[in-house]
C-alpha atoms as a PDB file:
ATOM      1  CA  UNK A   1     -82.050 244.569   6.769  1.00  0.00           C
ATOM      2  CA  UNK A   2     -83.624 241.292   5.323  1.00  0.00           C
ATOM      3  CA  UNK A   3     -87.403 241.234   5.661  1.00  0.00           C
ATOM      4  CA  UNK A   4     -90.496 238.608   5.230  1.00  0.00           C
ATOM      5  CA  UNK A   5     -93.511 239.180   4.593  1.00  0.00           C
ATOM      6  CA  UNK A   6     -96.285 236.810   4.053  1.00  0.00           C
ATOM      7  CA  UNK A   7     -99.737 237.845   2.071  1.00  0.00           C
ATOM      8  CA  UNK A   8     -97.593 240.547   0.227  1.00  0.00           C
ATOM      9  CA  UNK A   9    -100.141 240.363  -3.072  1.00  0.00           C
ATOM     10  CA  UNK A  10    -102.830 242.833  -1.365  1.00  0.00           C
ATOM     11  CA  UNK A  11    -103.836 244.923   1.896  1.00  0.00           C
ATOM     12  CA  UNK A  12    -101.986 245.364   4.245  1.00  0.00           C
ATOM     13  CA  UNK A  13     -98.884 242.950   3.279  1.00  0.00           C
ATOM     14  CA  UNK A  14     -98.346 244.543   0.011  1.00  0.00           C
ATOM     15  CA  UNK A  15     -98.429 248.061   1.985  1.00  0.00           C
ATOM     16  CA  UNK A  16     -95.640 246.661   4.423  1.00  0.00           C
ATOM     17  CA  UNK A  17     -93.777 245.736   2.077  1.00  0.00           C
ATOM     18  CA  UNK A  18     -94.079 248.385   0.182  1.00  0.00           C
ATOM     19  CA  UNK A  19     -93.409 250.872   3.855  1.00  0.00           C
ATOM     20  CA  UNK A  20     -90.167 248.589   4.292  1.00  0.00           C
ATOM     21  CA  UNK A  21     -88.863 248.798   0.620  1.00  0.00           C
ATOM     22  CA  UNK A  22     -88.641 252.810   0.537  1.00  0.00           C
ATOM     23  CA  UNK A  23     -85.317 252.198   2.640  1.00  0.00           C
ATOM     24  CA  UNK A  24     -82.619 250.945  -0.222  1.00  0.00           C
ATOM     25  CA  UNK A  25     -80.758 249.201   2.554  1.00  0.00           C
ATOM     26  CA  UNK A  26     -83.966 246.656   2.726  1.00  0.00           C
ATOM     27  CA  UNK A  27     -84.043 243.781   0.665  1.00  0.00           C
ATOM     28  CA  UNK A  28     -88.120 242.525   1.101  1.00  0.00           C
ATOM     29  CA  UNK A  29     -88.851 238.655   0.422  1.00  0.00           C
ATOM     30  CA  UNK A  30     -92.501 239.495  -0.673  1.00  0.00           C
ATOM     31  CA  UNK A  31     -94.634 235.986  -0.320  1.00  0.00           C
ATOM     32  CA  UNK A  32     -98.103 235.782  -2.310  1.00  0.00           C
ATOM     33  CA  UNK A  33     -99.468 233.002  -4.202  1.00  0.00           C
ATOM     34  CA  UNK A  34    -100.016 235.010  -6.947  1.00  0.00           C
ATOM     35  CA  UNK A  35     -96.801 236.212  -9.316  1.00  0.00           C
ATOM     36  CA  UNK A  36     -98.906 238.868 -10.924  1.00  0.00           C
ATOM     37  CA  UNK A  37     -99.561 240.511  -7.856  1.00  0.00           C
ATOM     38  CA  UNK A  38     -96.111 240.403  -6.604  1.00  0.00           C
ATOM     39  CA  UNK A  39     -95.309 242.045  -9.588  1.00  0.00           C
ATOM     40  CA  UNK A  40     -97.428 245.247  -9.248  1.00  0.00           C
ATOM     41  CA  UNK A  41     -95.900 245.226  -5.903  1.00  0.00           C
ATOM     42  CA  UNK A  42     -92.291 244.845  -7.362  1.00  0.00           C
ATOM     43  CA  UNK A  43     -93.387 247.545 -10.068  1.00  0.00           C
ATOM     44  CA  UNK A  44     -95.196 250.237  -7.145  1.00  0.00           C
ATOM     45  CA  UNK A  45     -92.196 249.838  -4.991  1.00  0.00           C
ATOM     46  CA  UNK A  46     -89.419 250.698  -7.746  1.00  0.00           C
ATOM     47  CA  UNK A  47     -91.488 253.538  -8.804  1.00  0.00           C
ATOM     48  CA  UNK A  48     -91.866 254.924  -5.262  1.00  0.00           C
ATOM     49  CA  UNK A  49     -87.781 253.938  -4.979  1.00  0.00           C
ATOM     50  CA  UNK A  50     -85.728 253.287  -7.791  1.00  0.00           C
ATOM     51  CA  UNK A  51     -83.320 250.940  -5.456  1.00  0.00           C
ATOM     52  CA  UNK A  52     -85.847 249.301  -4.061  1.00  0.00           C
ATOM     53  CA  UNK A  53     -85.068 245.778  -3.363  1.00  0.00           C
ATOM     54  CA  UNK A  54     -88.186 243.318  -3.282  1.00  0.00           C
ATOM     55  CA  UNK A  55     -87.652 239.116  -4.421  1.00  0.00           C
ATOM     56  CA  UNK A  56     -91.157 237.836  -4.641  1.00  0.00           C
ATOM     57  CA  UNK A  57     -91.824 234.635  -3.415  1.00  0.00           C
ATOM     58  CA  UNK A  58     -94.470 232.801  -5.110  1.00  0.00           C
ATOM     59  CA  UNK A  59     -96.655 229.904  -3.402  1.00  0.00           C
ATOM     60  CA  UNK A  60     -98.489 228.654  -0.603  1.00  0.00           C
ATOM     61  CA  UNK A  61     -97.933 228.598   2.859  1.00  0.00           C
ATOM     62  CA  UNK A  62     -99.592 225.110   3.275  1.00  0.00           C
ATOM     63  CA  UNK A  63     -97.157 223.757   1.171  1.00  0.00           C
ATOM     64  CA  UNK A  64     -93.534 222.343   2.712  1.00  0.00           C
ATOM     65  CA  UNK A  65     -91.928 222.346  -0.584  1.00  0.00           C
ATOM     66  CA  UNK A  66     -93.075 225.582  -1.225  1.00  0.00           C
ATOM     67  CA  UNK A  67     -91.489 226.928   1.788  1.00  0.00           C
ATOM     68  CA  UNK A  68     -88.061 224.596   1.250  1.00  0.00           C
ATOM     69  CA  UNK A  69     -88.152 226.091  -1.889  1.00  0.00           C
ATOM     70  CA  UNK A  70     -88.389 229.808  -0.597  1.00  0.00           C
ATOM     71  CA  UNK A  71     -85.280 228.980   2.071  1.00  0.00           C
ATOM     72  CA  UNK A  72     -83.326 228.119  -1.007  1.00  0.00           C
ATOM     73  CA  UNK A  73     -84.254 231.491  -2.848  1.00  0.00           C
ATOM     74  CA  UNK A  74     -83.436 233.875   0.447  1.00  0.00           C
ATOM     75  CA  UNK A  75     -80.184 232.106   0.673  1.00  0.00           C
ATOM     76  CA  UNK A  76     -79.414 232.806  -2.719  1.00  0.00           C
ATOM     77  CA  UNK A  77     -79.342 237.028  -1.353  1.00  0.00           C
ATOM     78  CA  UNK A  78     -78.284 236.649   1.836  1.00  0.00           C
ATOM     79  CA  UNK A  79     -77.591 234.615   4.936  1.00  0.00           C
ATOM     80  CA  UNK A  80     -79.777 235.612   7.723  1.00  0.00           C
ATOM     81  CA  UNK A  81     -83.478 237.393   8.275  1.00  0.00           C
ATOM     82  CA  UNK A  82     -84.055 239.818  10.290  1.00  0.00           C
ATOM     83  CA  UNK A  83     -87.613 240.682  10.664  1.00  0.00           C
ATOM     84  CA  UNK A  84     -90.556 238.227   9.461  1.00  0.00           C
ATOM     85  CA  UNK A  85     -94.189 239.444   9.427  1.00  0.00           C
ATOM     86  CA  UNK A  86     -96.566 236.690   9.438  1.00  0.00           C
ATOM     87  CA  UNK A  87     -99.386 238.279   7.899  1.00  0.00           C
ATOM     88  CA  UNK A  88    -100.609 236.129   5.619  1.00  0.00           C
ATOM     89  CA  UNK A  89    -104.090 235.052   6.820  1.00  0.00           C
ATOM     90  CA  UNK A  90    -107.418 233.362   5.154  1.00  0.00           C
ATOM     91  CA  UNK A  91    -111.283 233.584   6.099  1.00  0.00           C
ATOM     92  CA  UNK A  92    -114.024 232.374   5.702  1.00  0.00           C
ATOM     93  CA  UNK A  93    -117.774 233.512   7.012  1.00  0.00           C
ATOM     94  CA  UNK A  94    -119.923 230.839   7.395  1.00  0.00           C
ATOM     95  CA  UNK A  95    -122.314 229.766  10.699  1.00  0.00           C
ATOM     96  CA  UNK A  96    -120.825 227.320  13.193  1.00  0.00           C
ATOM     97  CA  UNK A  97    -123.317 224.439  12.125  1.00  0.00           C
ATOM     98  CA  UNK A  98    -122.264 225.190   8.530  1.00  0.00           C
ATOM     99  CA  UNK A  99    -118.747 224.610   8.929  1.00  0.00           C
ATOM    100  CA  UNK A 100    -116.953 221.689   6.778  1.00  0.00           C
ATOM    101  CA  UNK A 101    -114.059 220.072   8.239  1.00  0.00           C
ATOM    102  CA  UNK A 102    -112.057 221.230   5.139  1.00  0.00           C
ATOM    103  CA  UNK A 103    -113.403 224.760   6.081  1.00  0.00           C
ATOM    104  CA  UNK A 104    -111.587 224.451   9.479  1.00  0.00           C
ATOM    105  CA  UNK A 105    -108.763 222.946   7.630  1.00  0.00           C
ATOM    106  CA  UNK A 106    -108.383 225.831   4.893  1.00  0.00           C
ATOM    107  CA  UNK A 107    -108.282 228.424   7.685  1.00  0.00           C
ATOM    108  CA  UNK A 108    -106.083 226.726  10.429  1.00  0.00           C
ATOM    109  CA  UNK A 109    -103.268 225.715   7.335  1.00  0.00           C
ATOM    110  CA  UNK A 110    -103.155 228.925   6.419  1.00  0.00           C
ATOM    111  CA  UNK A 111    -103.332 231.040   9.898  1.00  0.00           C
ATOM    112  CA  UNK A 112    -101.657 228.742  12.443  1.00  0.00           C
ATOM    113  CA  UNK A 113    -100.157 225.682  10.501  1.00  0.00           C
ATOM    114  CA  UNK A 114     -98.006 227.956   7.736  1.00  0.00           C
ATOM    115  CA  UNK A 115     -96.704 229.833  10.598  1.00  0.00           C
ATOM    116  CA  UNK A 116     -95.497 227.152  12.282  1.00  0.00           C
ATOM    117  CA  UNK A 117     -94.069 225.678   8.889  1.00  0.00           C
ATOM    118  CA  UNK A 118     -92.585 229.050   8.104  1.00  0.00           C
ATOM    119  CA  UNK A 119     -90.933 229.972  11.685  1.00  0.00           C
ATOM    120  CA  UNK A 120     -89.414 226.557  11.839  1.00  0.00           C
ATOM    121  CA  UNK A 121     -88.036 226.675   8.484  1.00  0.00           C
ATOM    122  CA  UNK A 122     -86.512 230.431   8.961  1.00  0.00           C
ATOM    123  CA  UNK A 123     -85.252 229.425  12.740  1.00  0.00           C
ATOM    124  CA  UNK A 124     -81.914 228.899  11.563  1.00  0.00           C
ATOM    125  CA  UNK A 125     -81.890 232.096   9.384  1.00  0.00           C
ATOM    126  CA  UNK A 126     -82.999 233.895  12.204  1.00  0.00           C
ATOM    127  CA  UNK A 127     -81.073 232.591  15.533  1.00  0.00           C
ATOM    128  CA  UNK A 128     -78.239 235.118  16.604  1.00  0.00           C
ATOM    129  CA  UNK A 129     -74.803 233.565  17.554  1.00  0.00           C
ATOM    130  CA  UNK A 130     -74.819 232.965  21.890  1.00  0.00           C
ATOM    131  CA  UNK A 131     -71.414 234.786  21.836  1.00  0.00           C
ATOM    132  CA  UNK A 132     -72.796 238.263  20.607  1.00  0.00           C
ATOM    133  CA  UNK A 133     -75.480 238.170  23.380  1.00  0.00           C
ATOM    134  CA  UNK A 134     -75.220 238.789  26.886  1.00  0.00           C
ATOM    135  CA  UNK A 135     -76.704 237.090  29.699  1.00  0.00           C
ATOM    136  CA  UNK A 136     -79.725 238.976  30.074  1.00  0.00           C
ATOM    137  CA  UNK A 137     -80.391 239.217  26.112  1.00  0.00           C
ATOM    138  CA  UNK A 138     -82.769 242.183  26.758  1.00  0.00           C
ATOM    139  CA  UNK A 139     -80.143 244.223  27.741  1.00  0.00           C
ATOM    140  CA  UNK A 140     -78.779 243.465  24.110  1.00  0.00           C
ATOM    141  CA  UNK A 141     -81.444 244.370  22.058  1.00  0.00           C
ATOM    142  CA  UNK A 142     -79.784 245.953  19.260  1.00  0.00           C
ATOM    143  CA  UNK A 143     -78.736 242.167  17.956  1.00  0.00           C
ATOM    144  CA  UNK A 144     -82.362 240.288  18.450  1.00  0.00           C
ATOM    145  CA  UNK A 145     -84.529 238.914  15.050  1.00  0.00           C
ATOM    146  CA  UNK A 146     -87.953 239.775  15.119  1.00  0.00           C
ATOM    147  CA  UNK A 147     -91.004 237.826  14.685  1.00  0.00           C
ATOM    148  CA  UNK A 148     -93.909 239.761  14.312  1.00  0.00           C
ATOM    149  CA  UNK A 149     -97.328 238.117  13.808  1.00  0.00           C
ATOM    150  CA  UNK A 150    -100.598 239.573  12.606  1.00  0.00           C
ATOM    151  CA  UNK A 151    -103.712 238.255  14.496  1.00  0.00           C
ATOM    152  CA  UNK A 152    -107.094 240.664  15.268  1.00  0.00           C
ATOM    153  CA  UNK A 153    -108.784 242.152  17.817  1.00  0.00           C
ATOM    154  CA  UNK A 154    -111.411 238.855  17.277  1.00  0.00           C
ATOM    155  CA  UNK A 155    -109.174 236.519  18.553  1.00  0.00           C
ATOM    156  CA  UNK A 156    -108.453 238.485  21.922  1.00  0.00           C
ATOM    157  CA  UNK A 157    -110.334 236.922  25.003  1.00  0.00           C
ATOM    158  CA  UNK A 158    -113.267 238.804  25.967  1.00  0.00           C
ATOM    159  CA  UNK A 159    -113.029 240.974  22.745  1.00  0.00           C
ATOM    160  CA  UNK A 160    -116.490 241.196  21.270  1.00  0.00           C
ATOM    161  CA  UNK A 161    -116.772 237.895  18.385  1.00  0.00           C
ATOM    162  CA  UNK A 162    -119.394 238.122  15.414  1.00  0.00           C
ATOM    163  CA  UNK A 163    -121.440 235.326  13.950  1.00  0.00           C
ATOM    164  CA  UNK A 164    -119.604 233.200  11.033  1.00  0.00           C
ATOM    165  CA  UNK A 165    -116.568 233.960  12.043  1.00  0.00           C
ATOM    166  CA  UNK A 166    -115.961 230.928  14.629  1.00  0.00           C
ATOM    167  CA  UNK A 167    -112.707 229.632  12.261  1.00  0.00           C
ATOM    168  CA  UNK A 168    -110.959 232.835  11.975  1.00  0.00           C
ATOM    169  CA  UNK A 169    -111.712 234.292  15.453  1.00  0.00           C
ATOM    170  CA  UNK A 170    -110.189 231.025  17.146  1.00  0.00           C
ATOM    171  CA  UNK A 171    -107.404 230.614  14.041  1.00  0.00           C
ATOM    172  CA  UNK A 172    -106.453 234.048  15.259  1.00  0.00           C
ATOM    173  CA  UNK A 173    -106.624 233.170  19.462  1.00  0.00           C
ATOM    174  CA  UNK A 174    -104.247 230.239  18.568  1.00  0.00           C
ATOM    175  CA  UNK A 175    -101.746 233.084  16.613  1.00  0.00           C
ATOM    176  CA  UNK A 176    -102.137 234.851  19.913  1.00  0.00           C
ATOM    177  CA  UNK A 177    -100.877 231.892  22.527  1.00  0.00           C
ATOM    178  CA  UNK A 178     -98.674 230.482  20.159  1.00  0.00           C
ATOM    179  CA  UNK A 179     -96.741 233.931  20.133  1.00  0.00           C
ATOM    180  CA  UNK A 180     -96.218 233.923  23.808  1.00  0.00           C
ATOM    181  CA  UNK A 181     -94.905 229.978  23.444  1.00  0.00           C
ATOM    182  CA  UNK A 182     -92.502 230.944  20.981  1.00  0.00           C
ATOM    183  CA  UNK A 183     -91.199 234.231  23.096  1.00  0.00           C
ATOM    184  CA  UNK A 184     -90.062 232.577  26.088  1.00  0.00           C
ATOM    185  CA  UNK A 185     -88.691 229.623  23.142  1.00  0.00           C
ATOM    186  CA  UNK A 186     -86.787 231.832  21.452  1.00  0.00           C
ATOM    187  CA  UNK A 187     -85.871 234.260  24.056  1.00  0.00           C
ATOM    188  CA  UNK A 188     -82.355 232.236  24.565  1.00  0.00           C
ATOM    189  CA  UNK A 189     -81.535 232.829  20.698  1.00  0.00           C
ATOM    190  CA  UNK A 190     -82.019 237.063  20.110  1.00  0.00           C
ATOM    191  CA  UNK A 191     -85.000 236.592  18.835  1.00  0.00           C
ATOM    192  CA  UNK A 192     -88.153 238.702  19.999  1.00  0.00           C
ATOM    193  CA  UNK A 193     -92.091 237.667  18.735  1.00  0.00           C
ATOM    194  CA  UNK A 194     -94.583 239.976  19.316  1.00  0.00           C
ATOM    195  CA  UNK A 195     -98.159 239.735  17.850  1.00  0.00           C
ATOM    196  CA  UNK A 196    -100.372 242.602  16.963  1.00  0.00           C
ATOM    197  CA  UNK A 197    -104.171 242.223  17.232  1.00  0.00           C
ATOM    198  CA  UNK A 198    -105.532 244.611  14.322  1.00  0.00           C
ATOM    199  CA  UNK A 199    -109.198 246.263  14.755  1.00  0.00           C
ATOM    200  CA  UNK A 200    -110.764 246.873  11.330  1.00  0.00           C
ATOM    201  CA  UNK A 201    -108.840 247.736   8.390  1.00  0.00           C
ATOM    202  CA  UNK A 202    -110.688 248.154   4.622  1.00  0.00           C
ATOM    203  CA  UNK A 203    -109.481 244.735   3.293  1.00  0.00           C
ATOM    204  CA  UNK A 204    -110.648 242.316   0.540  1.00  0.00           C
ATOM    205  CA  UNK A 205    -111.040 239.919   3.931  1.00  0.00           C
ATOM    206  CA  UNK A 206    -112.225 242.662   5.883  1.00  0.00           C
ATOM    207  CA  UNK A 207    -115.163 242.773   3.199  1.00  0.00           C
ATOM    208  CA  UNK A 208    -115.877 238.965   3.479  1.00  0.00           C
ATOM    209  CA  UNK A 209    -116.265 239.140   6.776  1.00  0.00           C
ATOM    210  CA  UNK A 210    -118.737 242.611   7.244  1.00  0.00           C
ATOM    211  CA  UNK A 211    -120.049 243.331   3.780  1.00  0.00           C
ATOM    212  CA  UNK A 212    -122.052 245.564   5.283  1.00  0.00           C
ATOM    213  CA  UNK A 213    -119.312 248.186   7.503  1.00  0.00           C
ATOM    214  CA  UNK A 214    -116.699 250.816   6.417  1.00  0.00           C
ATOM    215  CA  UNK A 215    -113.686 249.891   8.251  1.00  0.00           C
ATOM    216  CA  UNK A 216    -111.865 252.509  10.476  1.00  0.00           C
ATOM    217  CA  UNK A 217    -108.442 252.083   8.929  1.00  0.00           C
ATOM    218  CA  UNK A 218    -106.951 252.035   5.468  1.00  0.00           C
ATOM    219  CA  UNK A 219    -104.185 249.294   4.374  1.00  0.00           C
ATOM    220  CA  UNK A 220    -101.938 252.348   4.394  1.00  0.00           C
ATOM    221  CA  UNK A 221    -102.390 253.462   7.192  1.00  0.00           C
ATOM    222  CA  UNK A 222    -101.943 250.637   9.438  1.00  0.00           C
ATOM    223  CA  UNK A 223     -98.648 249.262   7.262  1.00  0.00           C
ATOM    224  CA  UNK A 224     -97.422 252.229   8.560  1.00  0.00           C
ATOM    225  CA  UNK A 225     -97.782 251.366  11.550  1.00  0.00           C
ATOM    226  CA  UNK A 226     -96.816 247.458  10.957  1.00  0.00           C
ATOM    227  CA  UNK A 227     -93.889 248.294   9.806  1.00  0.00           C
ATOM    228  CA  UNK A 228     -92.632 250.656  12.185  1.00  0.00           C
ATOM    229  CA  UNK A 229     -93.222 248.161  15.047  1.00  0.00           C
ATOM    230  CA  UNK A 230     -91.764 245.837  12.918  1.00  0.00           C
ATOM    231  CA  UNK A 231     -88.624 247.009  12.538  1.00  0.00           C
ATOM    232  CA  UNK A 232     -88.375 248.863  16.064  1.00  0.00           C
ATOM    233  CA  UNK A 233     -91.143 247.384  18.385  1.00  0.00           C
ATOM    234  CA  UNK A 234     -88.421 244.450  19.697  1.00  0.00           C
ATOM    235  CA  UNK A 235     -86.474 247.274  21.414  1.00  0.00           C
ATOM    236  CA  UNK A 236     -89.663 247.538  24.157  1.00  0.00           C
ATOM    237  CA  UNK A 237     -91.658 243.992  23.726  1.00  0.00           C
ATOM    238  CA  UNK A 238     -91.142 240.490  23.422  1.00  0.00           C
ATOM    239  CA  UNK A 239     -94.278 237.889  24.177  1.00  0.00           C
ATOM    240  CA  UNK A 240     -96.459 241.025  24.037  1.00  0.00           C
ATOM    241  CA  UNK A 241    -100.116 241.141  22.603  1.00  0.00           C
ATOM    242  CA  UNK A 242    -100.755 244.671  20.950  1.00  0.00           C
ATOM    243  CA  UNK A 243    -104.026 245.534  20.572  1.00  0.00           C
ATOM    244  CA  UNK A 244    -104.099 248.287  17.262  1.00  0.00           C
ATOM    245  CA  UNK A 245    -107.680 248.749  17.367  1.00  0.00           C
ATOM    246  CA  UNK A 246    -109.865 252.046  17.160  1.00  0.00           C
ATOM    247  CA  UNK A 247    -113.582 250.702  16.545  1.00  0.00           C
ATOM    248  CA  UNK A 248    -114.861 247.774  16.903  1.00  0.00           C
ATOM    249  CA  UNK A 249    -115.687 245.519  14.415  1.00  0.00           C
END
């Protein structure tokens, strides 16, 4: 299978990809904006699996030649993906009132904007041939893409929200709707998006945001879990918002 995965350099993106690469038949396009990062990852994942396959992708996700330049570099291995994890994600904590309009902008380019950037770009990639589905494409799972995106637990209506976090929390609710856009979009083409609202994991962003609280879940742990739904979750949802949440914050 051919796999992306955005914010690969730490957390829970480099423990995805890292889940995904212990199967040799995986080849992992690992996106982070820093090369020496991807290159621990590249180094933990050979060491863990001698055959495993990660191509880091280095730059930013706010960038259109950046993610030209990426298209060029996955068709250079191979001619479709599979799975994409949009994971990737950027915070800051600061009050309402306090808020820059760059600060919006930093958050949104990252969170909703390189999404959108990176989806369209990979559409082609990713779109299965009309004659291998059927009419009712959920009976014909077996051949669907998957788009999975990471949002939290803060940008669910009616979850509980925390002070400072007024960019990220509604970053995160626009991941959520634009998920269920792009499900009945895509539906036609075999691909499924599903979005998975994460509860607290023990994060360098998960420390910017509560300095102050021990998360309930390790990176490990919930990549587990990430990649698992990943790579089967398409099979039972598509346009589905799945809380993975044990405490809150």
């Amino acid at each position: 299978m051919n796999i992306l995965v955005t914010g690969a350099s730490s957390g829970i993106g480099f423990q995805v990809a890292l889940q995904l690469s212990k199967d040799s038949k995986n080849k992992v396009f690992a996106v982070s904006r820093s090369d020496e990062r991807l290159d621990t990852l590249k180094e933990e994942a050979v060491h863990q699996n001698s055959e495993a396959q990660i191509i880091p992708l280095v730059g930013n996700l706010s960038r259109g030649a950046d993610i030209e330049r990426w298209k060029e570099e996955i068709m250079k291995h191979c001619t479709h993906i599979d799975f994409l994890v949009n994971n990737a994600g950027s915070l800051i904590n600061k009050p309402f009132l306090l808020l820059e309009d760059v600060d919006w902008m930093d958050v949104y380019e990252t969170n909703v904007f390189g999404i959108v950037k990176l989806v369209r770009m990979l559409f082609p990639l990713m779109e299965r041939a009309p004659e291998k589905l059927t009419s009712n494409t959920s009976l014909n799972q077996s051949v669907r893409a998957h788009i999975v995106n990471i949002s939290s637990m803060g940008g669910v209506q009616g979850s509980v929200k925390f002070k400072g976090l007024s960019a990220y929390s509604s970053s995160k609710a626009a991941v959520i709707n634009l998920t269920e856009c792009l499900a009945e979009e895509f539906s036609a083409y075999g691909i499924a998006v599903n979005c998975l609202a994460l509860g607290s994991v023990q994060t360098e962003m998960f420390s910017t945001a509560f300095p102050d609280f021990k998360a309930a879940t390790t990176p490990a742990s919930m990549a587990a879990y990430v990649a698992d739904f990943t790579l089967n979750g398409f099979q039972y949802f598509n346009g589905k918002i799945v809380p993975v949440s044990s405490s809150t914050p």
